[in-house]
PDB file of N, CA and C in Angstrom:
ATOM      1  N   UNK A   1       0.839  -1.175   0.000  1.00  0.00           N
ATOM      2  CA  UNK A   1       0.000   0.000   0.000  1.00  0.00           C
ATOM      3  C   UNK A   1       0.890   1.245   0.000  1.00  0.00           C
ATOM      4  N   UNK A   2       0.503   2.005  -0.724  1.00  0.00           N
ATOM      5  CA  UNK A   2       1.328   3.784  -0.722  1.00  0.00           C
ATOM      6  C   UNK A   2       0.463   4.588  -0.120  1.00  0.00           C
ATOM      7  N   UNK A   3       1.665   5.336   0.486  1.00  0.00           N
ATOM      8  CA  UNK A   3       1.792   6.505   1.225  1.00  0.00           C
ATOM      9  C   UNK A   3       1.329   7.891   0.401  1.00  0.00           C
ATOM     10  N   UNK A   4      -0.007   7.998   0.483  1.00  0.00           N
ATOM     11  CA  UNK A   4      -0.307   9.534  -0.168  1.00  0.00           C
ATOM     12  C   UNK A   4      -0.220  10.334   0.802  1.00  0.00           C
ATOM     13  N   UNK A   5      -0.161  11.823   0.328  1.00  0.00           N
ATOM     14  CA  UNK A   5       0.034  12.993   1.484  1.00  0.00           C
ATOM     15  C   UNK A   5      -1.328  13.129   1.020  1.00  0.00           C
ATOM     16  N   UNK A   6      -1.546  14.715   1.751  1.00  0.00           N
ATOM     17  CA  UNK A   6      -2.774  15.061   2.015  1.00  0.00           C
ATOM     18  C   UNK A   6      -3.071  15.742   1.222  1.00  0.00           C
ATOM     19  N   UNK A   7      -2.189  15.891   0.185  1.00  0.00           N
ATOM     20  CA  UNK A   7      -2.293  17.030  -0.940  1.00  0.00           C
ATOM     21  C   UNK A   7      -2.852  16.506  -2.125  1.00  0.00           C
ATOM     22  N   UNK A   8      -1.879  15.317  -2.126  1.00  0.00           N
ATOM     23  CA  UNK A   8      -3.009  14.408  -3.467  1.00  0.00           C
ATOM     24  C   UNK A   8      -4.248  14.080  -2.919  1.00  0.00           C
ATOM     25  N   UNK A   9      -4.866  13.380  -1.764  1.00  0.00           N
ATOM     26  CA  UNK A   9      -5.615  13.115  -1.274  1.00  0.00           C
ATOM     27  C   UNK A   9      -6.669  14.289  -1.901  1.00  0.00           C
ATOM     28  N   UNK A  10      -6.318  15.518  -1.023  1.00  0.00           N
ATOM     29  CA  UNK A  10      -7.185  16.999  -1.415  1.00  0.00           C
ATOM     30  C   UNK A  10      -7.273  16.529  -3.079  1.00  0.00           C
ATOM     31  N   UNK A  11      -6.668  16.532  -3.698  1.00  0.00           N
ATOM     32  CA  UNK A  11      -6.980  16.619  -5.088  1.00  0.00           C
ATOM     33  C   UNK A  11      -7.695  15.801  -5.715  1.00  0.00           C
ATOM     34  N   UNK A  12      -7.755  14.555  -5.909  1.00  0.00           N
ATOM     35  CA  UNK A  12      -8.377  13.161  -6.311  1.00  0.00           C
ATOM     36  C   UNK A  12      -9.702  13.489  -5.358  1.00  0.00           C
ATOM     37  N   UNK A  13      -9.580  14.095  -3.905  1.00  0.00           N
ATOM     38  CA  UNK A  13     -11.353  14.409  -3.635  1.00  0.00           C
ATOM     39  C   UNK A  13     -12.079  15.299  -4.582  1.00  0.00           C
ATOM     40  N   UNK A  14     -11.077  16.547  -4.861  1.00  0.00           N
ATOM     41  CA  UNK A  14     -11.779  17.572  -5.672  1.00  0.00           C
ATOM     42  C   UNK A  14     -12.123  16.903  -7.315  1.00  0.00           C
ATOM     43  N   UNK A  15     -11.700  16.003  -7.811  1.00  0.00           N
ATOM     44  CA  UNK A  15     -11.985  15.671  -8.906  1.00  0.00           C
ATOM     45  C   UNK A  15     -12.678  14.905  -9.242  1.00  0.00           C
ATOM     46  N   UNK A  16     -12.546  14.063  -7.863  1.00  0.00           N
ATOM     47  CA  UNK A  16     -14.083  12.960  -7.740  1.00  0.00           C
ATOM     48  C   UNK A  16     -14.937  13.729  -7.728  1.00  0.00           C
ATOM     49  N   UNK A  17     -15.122  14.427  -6.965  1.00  0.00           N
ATOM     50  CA  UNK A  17     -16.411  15.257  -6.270  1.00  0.00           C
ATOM     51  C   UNK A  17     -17.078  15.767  -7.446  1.00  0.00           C
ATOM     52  N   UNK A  18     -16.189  16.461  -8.436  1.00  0.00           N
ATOM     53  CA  UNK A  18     -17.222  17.029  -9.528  1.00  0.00           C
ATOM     54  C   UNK A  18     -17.134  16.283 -10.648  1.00  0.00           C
ATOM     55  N   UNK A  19     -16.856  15.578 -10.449  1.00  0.00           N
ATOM     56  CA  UNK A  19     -17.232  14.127 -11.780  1.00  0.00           C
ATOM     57  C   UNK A  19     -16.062  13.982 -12.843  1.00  0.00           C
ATOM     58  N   UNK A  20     -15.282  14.501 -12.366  1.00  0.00           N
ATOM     59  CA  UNK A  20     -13.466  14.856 -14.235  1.00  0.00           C
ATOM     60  C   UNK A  20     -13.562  13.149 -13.513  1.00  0.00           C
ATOM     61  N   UNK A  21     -14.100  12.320 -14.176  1.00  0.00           N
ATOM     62  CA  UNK A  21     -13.542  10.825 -14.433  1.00  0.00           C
ATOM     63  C   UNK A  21     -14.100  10.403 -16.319  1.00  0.00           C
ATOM     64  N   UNK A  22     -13.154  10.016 -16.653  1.00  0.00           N
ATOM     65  CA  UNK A  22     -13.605   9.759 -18.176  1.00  0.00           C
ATOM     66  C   UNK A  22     -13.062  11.005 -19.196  1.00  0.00           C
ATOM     67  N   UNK A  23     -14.599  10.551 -19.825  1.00  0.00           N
ATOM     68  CA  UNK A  23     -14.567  12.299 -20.618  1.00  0.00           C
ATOM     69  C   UNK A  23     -14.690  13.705 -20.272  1.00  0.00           C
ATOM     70  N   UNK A  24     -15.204  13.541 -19.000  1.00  0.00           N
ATOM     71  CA  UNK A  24     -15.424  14.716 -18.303  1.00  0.00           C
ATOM     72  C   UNK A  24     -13.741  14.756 -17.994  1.00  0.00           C
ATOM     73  N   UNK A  25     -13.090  16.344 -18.328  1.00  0.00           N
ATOM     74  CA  UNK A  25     -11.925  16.915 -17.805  1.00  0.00           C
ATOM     75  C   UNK A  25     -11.650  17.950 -17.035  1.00  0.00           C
ATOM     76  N   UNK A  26     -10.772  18.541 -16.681  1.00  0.00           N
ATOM     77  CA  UNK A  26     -11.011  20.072 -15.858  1.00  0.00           C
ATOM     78  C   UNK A  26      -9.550  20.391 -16.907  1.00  0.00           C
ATOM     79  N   UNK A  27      -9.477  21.836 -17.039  1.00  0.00           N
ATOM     80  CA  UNK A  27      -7.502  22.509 -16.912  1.00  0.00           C
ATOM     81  C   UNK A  27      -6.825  21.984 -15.732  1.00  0.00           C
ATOM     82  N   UNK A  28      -5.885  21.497 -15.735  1.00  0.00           N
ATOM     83  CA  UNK A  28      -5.014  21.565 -14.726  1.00  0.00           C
ATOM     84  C   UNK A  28      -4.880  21.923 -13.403  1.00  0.00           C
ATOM     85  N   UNK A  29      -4.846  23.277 -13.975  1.00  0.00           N
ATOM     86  CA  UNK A  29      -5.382  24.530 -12.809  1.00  0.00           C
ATOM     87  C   UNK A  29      -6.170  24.668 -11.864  1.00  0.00           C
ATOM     88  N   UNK A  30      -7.194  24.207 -12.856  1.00  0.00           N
ATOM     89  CA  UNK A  30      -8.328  24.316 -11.647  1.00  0.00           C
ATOM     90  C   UNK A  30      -8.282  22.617 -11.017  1.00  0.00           C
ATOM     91  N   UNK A  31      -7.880  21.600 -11.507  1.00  0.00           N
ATOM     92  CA  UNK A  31      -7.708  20.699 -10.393  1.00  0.00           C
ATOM     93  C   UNK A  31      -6.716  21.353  -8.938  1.00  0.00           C
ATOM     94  N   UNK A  32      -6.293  22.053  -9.233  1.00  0.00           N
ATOM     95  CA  UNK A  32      -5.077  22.496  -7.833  1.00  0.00           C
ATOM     96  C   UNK A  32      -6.069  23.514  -6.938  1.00  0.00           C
ATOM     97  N   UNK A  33      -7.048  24.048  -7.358  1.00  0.00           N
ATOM     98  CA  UNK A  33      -8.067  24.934  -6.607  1.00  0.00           C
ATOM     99  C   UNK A  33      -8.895  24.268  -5.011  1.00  0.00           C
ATOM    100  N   UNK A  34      -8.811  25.049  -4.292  1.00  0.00           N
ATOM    101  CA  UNK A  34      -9.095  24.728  -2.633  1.00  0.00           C
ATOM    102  C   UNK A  34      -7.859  24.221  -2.519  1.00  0.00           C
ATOM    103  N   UNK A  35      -6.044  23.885  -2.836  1.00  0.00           N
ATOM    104  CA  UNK A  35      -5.457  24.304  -2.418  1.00  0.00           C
ATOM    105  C   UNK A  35      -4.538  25.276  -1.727  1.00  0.00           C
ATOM    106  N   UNK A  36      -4.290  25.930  -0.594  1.00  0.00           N
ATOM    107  CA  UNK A  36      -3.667  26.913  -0.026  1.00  0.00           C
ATOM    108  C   UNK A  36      -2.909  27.463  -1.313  1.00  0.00           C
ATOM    109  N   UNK A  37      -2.720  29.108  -1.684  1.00  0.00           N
ATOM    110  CA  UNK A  37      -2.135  29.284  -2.827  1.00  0.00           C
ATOM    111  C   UNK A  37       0.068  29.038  -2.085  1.00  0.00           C
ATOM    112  N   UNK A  38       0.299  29.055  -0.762  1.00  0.00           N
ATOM    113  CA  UNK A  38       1.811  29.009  -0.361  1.00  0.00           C
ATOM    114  C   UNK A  38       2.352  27.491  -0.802  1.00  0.00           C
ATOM    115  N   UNK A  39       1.178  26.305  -0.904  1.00  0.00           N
ATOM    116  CA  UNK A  39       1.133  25.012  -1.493  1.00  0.00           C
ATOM    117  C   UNK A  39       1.281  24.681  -2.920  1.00  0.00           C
ATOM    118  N   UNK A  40       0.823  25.594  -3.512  1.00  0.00           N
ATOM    119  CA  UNK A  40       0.614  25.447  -4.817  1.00  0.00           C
ATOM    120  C   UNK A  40       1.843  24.816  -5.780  1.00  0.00           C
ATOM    121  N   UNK A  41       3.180  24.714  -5.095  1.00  0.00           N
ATOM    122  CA  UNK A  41       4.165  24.249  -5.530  1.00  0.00           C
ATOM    123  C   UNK A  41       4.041  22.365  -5.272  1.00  0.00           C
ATOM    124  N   UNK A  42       3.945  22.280  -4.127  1.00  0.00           N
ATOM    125  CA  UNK A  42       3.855  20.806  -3.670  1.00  0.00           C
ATOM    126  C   UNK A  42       2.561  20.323  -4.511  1.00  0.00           C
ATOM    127  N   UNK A  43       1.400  20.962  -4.541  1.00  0.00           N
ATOM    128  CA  UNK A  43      -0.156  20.581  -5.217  1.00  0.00           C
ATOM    129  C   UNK A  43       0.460  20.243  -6.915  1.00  0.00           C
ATOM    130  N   UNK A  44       1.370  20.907  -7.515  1.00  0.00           N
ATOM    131  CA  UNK A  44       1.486  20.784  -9.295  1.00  0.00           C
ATOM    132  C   UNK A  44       2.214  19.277  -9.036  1.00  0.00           C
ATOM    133  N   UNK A  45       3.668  19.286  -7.566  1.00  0.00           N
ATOM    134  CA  UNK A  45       3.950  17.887  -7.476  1.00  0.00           C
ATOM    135  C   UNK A  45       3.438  16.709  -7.878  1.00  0.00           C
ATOM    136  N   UNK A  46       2.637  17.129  -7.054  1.00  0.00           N
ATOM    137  CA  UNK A  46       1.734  15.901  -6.274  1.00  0.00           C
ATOM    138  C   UNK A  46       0.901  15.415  -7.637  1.00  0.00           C
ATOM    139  N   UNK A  47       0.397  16.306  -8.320  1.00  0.00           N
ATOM    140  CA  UNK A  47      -0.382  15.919  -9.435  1.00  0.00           C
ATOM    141  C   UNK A  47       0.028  15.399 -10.988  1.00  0.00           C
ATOM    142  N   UNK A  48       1.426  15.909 -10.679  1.00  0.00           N
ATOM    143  CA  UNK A  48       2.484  15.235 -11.672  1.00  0.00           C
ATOM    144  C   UNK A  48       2.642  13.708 -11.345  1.00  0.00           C
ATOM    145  N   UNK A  49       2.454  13.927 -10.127  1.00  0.00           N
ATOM    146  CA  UNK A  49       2.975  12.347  -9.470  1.00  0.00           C
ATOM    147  C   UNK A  49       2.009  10.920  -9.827  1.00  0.00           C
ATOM    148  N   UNK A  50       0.512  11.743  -9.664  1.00  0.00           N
ATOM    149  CA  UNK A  50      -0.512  11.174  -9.651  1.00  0.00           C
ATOM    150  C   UNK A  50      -1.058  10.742 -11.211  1.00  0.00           C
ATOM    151  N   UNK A  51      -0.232  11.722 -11.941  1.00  0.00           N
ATOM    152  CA  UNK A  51      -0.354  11.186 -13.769  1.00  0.00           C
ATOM    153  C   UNK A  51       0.675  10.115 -13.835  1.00  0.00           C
ATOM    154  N   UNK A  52       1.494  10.251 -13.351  1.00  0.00           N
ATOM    155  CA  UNK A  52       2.680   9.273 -13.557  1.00  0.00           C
ATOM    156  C   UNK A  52       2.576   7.671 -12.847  1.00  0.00           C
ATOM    157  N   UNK A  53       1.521   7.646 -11.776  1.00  0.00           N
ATOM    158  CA  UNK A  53       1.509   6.627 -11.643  1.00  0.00           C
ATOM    159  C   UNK A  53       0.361   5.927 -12.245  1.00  0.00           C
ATOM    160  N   UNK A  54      -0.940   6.816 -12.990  1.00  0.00           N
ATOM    161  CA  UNK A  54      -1.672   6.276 -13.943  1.00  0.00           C
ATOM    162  C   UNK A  54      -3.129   6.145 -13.099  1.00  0.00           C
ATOM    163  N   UNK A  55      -3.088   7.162 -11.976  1.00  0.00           N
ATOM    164  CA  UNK A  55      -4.161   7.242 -11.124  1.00  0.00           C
ATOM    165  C   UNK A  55      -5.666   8.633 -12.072  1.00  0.00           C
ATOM    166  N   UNK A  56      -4.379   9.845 -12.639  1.00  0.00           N
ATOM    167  CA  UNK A  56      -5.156  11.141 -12.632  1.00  0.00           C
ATOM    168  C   UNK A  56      -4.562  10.454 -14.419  1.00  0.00           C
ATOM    169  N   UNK A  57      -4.925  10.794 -15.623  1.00  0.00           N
ATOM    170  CA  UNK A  57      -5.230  10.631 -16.831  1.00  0.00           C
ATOM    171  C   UNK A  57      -4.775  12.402 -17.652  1.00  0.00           C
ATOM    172  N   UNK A  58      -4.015  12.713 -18.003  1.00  0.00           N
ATOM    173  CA  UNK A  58      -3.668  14.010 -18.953  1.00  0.00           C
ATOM    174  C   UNK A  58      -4.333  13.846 -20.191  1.00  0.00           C
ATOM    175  N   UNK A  59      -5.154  14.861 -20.618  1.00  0.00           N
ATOM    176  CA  UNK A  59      -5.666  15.358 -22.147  1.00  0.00           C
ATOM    177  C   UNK A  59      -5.378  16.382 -22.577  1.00  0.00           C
ATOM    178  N   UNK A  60      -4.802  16.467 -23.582  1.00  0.00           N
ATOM    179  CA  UNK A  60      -4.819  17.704 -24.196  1.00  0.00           C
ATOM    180  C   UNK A  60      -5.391  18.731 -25.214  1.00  0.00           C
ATOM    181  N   UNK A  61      -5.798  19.475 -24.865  1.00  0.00           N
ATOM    182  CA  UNK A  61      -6.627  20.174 -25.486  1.00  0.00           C
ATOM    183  C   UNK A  61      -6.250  21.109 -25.785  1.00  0.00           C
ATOM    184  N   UNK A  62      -7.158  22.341 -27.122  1.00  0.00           N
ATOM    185  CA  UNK A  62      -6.770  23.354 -27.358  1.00  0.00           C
ATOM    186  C   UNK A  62      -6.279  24.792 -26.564  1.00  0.00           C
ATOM    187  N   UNK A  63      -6.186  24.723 -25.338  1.00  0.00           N
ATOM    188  CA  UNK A  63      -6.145  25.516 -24.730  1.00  0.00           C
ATOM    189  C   UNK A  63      -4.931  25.484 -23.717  1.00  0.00           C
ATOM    190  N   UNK A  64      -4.903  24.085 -23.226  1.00  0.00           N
ATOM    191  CA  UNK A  64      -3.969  23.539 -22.453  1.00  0.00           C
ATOM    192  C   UNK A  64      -4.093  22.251 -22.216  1.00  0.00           C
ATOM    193  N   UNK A  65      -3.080  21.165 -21.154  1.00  0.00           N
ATOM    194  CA  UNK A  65      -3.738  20.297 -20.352  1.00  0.00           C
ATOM    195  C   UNK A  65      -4.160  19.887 -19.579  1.00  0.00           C
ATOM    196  N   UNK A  66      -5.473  19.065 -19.976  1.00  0.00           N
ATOM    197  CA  UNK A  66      -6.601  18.687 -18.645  1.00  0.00           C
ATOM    198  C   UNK A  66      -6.092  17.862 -18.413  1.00  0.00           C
ATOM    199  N   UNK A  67      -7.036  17.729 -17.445  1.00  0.00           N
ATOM    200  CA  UNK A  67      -6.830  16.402 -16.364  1.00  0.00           C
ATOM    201  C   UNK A  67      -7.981  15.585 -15.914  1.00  0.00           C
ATOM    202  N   UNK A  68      -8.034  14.311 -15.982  1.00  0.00           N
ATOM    203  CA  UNK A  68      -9.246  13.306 -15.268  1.00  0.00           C
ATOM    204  C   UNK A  68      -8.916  12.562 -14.407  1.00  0.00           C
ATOM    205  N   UNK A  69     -10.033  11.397 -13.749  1.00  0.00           N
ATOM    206  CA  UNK A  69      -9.263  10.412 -12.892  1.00  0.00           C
ATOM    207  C   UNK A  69      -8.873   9.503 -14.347  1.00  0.00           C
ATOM    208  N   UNK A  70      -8.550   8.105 -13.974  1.00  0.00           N
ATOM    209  CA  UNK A  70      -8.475   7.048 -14.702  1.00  0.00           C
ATOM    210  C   UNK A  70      -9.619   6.008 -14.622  1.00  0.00           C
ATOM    211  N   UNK A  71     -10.670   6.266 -15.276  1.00  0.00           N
ATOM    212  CA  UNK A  71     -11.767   5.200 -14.987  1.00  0.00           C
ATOM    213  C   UNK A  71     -11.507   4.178 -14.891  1.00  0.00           C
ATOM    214  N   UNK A  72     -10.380   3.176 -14.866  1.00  0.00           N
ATOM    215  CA  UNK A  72      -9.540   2.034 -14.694  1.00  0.00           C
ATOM    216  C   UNK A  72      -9.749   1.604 -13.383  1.00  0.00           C
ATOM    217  N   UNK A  73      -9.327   2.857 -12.382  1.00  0.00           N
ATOM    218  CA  UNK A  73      -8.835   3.195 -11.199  1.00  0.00           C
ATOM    219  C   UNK A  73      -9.915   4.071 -10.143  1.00  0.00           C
ATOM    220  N   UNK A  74     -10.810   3.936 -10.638  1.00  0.00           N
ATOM    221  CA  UNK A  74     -11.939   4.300  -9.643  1.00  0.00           C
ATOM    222  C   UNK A  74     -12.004   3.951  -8.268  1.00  0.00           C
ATOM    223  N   UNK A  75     -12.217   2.995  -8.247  1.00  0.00           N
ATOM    224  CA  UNK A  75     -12.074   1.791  -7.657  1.00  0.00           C
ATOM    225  C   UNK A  75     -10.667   1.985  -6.080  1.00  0.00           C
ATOM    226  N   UNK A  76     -10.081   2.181  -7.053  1.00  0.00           N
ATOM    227  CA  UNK A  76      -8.463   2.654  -6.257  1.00  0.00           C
ATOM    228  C   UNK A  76      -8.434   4.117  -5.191  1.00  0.00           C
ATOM    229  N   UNK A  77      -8.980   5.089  -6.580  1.00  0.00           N
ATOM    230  CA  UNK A  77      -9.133   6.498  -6.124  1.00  0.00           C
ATOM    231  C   UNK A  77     -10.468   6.862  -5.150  1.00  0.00           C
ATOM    232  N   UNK A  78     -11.399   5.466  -5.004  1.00  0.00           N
ATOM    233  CA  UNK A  78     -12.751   5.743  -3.704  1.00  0.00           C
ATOM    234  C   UNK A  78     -11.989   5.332  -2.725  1.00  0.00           C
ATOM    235  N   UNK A  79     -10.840   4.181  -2.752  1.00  0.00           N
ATOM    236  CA  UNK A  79     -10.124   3.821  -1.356  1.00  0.00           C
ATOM    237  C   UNK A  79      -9.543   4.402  -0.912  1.00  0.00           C
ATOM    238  N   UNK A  80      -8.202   5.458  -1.936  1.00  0.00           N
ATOM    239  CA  UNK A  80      -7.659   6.664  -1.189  1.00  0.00           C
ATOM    240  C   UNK A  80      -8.516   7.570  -0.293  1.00  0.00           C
ATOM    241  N   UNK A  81      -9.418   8.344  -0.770  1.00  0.00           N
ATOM    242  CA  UNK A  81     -10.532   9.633  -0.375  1.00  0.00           C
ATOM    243  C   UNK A  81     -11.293   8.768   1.038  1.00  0.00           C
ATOM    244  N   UNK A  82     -11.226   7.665   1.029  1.00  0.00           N
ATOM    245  CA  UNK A  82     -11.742   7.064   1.817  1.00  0.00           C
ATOM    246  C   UNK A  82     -13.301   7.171   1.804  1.00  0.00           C
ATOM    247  N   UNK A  83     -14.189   6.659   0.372  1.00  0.00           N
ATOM    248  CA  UNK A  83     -15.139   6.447   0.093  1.00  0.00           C
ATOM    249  C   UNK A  83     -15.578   5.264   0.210  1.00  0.00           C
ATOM    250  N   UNK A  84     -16.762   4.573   0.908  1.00  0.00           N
ATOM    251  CA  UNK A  84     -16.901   3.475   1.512  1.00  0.00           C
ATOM    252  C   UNK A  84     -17.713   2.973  -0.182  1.00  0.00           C
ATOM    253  N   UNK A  85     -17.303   1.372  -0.619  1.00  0.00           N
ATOM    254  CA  UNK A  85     -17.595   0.918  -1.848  1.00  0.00           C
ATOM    255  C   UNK A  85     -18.846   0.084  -1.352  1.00  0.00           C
ATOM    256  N   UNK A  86     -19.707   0.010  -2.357  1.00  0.00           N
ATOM    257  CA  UNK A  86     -20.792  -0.696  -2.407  1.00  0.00           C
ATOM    258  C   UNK A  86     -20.020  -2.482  -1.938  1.00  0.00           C
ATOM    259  N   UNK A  87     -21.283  -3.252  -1.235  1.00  0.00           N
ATOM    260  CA  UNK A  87     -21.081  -3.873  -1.025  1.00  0.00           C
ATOM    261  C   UNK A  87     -21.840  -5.269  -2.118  1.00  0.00           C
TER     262      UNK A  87
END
């Protein structure tokens, strides 16, 4: 089992919460939002981290890149947030 901080945690809640799983995406940016702005360095970390291990999903679009969960990993990302799964 891995060790998330509280920063990815914060983030993978904020993205669950408003549905960026799939096709639904956000900018970047605003995935790092309701982070403290003195954080905002550790929050881009953390979310680099979280593409790289194949949890958060990068798209790119005309504007910039978004970000989703990994509908793969749902599953994964309700156990982090500590969302209790259907039984």
């Amino acid at each position: 089992m891995k060790d998330y901080s509280k920063t990815m945690i914060a983030i993978l809640k904020q993205l669950y919460k408003h549905g960026y799983i799939g096709k639904r995406h956000t900018p970047f940016e605003n995935a790092l939002k309701g982070i403290p702005k003195h954080m905002r360095g550790e929050a881009k970390d953390s979310l680099e981290y979280l593409i790289r291990i194949g949890l958060v999903l990068p798209y790119q679009t005309g504007h910039g890149p978004d970000v989703r969960i990994n509908p793969d990993m749902v599953s994964e990302v309700k156990r982090i947030i500590g969302i209790n799964l259907p039984v």
